[in-house]
N, C-alpha and C. Protein backbone atom coordinates (compact mmCIF):
# COMPACT_ATOMS: atom_id res chain seq x y z
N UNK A 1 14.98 -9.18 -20.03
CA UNK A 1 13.55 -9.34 -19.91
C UNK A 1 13.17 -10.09 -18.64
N UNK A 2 14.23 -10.72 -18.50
CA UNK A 2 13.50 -11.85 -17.34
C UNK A 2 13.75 -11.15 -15.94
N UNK A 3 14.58 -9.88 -15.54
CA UNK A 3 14.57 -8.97 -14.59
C UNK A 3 14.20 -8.18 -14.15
N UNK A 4 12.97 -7.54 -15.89
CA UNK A 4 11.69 -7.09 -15.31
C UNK A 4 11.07 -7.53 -14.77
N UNK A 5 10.61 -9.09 -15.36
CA UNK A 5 9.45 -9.93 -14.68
C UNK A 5 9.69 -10.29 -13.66
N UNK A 6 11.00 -10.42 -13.15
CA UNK A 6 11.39 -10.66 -11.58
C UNK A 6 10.40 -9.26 -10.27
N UNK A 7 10.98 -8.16 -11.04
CA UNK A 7 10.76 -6.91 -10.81
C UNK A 7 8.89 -6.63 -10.68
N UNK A 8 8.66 -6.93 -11.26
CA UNK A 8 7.15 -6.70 -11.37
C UNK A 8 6.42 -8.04 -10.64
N UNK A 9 7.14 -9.46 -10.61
CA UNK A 9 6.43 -10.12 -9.41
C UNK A 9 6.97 -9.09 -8.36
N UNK A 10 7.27 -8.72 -7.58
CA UNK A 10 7.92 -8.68 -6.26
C UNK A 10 7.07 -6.98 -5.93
N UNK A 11 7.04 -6.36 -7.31
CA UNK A 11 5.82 -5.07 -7.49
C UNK A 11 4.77 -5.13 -6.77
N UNK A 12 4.37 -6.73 -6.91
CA UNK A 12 2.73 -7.00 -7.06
C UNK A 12 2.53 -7.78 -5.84
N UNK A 13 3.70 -8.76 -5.33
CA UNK A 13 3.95 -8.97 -4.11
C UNK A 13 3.89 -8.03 -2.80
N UNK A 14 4.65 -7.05 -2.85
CA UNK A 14 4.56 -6.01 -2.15
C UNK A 14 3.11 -5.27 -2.00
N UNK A 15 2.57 -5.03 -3.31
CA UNK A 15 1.48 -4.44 -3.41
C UNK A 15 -0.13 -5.45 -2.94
N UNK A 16 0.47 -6.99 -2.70
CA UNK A 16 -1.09 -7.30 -2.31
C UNK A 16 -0.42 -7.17 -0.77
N UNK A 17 0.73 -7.80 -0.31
CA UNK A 17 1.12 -7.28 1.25
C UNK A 17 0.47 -6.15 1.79
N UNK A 18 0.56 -5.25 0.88
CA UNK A 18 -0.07 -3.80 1.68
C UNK A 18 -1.35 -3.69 1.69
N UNK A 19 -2.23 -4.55 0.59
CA UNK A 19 -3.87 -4.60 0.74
C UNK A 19 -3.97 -5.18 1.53
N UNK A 20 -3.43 -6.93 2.02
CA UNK A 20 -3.54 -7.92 3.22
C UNK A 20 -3.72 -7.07 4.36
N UNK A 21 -2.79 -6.05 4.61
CA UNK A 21 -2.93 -5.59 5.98
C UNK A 21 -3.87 -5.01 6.77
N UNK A 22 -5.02 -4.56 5.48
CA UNK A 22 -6.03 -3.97 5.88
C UNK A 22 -7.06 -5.04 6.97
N UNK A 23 -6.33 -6.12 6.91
CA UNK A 23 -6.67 -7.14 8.47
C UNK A 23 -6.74 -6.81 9.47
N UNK A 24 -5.56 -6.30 9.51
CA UNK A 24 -5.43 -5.60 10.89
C UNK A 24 -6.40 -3.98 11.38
N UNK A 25 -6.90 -3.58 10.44
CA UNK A 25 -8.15 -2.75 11.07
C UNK A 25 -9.01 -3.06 12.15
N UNK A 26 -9.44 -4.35 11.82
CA UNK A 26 -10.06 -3.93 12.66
C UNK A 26 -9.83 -5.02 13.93
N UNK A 27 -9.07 -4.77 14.20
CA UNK A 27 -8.62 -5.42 15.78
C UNK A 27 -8.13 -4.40 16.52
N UNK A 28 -8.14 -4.52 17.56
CA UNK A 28 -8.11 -3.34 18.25
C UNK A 28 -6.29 -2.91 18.37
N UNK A 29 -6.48 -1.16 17.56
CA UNK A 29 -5.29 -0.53 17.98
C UNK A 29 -4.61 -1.24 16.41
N UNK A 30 -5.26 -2.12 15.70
CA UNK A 30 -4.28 -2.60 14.43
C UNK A 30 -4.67 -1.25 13.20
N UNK A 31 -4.73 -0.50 13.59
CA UNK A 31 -4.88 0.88 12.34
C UNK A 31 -3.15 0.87 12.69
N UNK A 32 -2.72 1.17 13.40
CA UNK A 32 -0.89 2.05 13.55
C UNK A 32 -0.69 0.56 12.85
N UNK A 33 -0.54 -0.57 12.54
CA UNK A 33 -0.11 -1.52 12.28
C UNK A 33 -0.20 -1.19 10.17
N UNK A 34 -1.51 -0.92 10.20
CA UNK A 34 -1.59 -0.71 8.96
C UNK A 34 -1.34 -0.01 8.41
N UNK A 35 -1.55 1.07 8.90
CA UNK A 35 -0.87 2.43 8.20
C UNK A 35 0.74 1.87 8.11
N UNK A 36 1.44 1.59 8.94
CA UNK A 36 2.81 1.33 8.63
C UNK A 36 3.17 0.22 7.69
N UNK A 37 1.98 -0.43 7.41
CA UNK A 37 2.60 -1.67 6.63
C UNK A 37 2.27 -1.13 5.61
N UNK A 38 1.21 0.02 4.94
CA UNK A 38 0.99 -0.23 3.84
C UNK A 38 1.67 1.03 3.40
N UNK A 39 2.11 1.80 4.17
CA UNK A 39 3.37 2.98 4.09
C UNK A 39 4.71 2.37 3.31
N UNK A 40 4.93 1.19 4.39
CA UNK A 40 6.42 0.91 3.63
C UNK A 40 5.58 0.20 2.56
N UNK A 41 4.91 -0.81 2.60
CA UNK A 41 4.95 -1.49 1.07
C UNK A 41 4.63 -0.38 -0.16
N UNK A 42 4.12 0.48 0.13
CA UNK A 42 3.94 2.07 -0.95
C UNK A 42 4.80 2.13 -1.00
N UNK A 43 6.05 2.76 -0.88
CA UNK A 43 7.01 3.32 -0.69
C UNK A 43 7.68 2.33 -1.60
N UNK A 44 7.71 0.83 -1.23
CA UNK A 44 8.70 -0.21 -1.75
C UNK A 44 7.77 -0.11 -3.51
N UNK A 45 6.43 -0.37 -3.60
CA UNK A 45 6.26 0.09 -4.69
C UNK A 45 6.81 1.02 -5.56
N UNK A 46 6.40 2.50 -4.97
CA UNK A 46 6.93 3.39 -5.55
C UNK A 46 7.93 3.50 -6.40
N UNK A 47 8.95 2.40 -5.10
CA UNK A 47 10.65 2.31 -5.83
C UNK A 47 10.78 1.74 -6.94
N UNK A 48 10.46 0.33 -6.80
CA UNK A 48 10.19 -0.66 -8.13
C UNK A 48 9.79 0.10 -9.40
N UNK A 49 8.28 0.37 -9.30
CA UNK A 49 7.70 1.04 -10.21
C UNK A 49 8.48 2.04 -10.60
N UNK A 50 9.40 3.19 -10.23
CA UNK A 50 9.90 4.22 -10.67
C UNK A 50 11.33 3.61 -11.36
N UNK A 51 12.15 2.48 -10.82
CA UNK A 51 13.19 1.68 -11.31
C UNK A 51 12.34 1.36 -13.04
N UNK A 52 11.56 0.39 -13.02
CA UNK A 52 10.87 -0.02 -14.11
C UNK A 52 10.56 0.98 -15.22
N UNK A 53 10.32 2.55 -14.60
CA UNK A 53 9.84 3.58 -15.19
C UNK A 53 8.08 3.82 -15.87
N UNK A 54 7.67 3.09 -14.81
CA UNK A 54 6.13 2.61 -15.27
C UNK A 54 5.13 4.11 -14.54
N UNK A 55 4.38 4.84 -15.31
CA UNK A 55 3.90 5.76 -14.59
C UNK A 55 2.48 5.25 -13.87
N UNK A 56 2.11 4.35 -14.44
CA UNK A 56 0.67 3.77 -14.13
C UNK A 56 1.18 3.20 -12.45
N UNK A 57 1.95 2.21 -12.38
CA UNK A 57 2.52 1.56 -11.36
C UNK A 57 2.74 2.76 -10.18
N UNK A 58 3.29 3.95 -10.32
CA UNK A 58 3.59 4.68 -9.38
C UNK A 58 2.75 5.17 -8.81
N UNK A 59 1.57 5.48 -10.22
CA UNK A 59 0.05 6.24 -8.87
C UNK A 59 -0.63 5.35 -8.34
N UNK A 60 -0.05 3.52 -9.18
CA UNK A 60 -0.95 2.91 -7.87
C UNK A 60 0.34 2.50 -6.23
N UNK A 61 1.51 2.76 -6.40
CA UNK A 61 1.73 2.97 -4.79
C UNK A 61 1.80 4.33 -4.41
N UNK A 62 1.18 5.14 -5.31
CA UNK A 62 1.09 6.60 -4.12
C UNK A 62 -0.30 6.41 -3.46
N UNK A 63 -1.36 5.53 -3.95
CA UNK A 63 -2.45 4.73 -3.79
C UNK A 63 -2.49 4.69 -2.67
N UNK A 64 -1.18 3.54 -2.89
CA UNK A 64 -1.26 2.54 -1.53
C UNK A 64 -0.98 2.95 -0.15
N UNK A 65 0.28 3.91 -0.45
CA UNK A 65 0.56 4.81 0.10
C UNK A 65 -0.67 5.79 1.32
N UNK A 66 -1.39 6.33 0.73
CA UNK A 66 -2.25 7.30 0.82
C UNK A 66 -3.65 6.31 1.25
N UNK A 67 -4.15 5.97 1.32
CA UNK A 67 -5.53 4.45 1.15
C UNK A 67 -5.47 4.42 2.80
N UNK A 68 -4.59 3.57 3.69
CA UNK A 68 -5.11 3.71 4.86
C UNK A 68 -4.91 4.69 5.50
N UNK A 69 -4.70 6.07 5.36
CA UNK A 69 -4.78 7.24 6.29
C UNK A 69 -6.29 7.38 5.25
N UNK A 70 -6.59 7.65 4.39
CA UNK A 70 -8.10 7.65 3.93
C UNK A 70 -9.17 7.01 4.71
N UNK A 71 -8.81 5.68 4.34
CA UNK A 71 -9.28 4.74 5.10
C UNK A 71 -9.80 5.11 6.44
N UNK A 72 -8.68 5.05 7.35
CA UNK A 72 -8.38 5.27 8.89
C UNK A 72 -9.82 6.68 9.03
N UNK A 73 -9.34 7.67 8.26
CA UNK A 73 -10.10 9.41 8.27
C UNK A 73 -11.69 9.16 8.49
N UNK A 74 -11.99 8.26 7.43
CA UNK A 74 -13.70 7.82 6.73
C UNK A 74 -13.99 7.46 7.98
N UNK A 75 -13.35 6.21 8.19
CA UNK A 75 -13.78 5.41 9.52
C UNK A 75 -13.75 6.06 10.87
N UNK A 76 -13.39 7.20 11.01
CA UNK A 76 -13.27 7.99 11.89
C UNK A 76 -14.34 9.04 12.24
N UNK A 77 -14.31 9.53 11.02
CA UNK A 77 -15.64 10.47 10.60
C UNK A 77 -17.34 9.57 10.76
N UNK A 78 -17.18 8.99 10.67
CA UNK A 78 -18.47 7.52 10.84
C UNK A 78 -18.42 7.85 12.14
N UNK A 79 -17.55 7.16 12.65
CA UNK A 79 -17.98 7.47 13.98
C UNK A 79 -18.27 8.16 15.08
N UNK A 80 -17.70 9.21 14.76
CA UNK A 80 -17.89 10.26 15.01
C UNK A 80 -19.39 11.21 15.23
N UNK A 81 -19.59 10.70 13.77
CA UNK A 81 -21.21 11.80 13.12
C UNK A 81 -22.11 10.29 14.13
């Protein structure tokens, strides 16, 4: 029991890392920064969560995953129009 809970801090660790990064938006040129940080921390989710066998956990790092190329798109399209 106590190696889930190890497992699921380090889930949730990873997973606010990859929200934090959304800092880096908006400084200039920090989108490639974010997209990559919140790529791998998805990814490192993913893993955890799929180790654990949690299905809820996995669509939130395909989330995380997926969120700043969304992100990045919206903010693009704004400016654009």
């Amino acid at each position: 029991m106590n190696s889930k809970l190890a497992y699921l801090i380090f889930y949730w660790l990873l997973y606010i890392g990859g929200l934090a990064s959304y800092y880096y938006v908006f400084i200039d040129y920090g989108f490639g920064v974010t997209v990559m940080v919140t790529f791998v921390c998805g990814l490192g989710t993913i893993l955890i969560a799929n180790a654990l066998e949690k299905r809820l956990l996995i669509v939130l790092g395909v989330l995380l995953c997926l969120s700043s190329l969304i992100f990045i798109g919206v903010k693009t399209l704004i400016e654009i129009i």
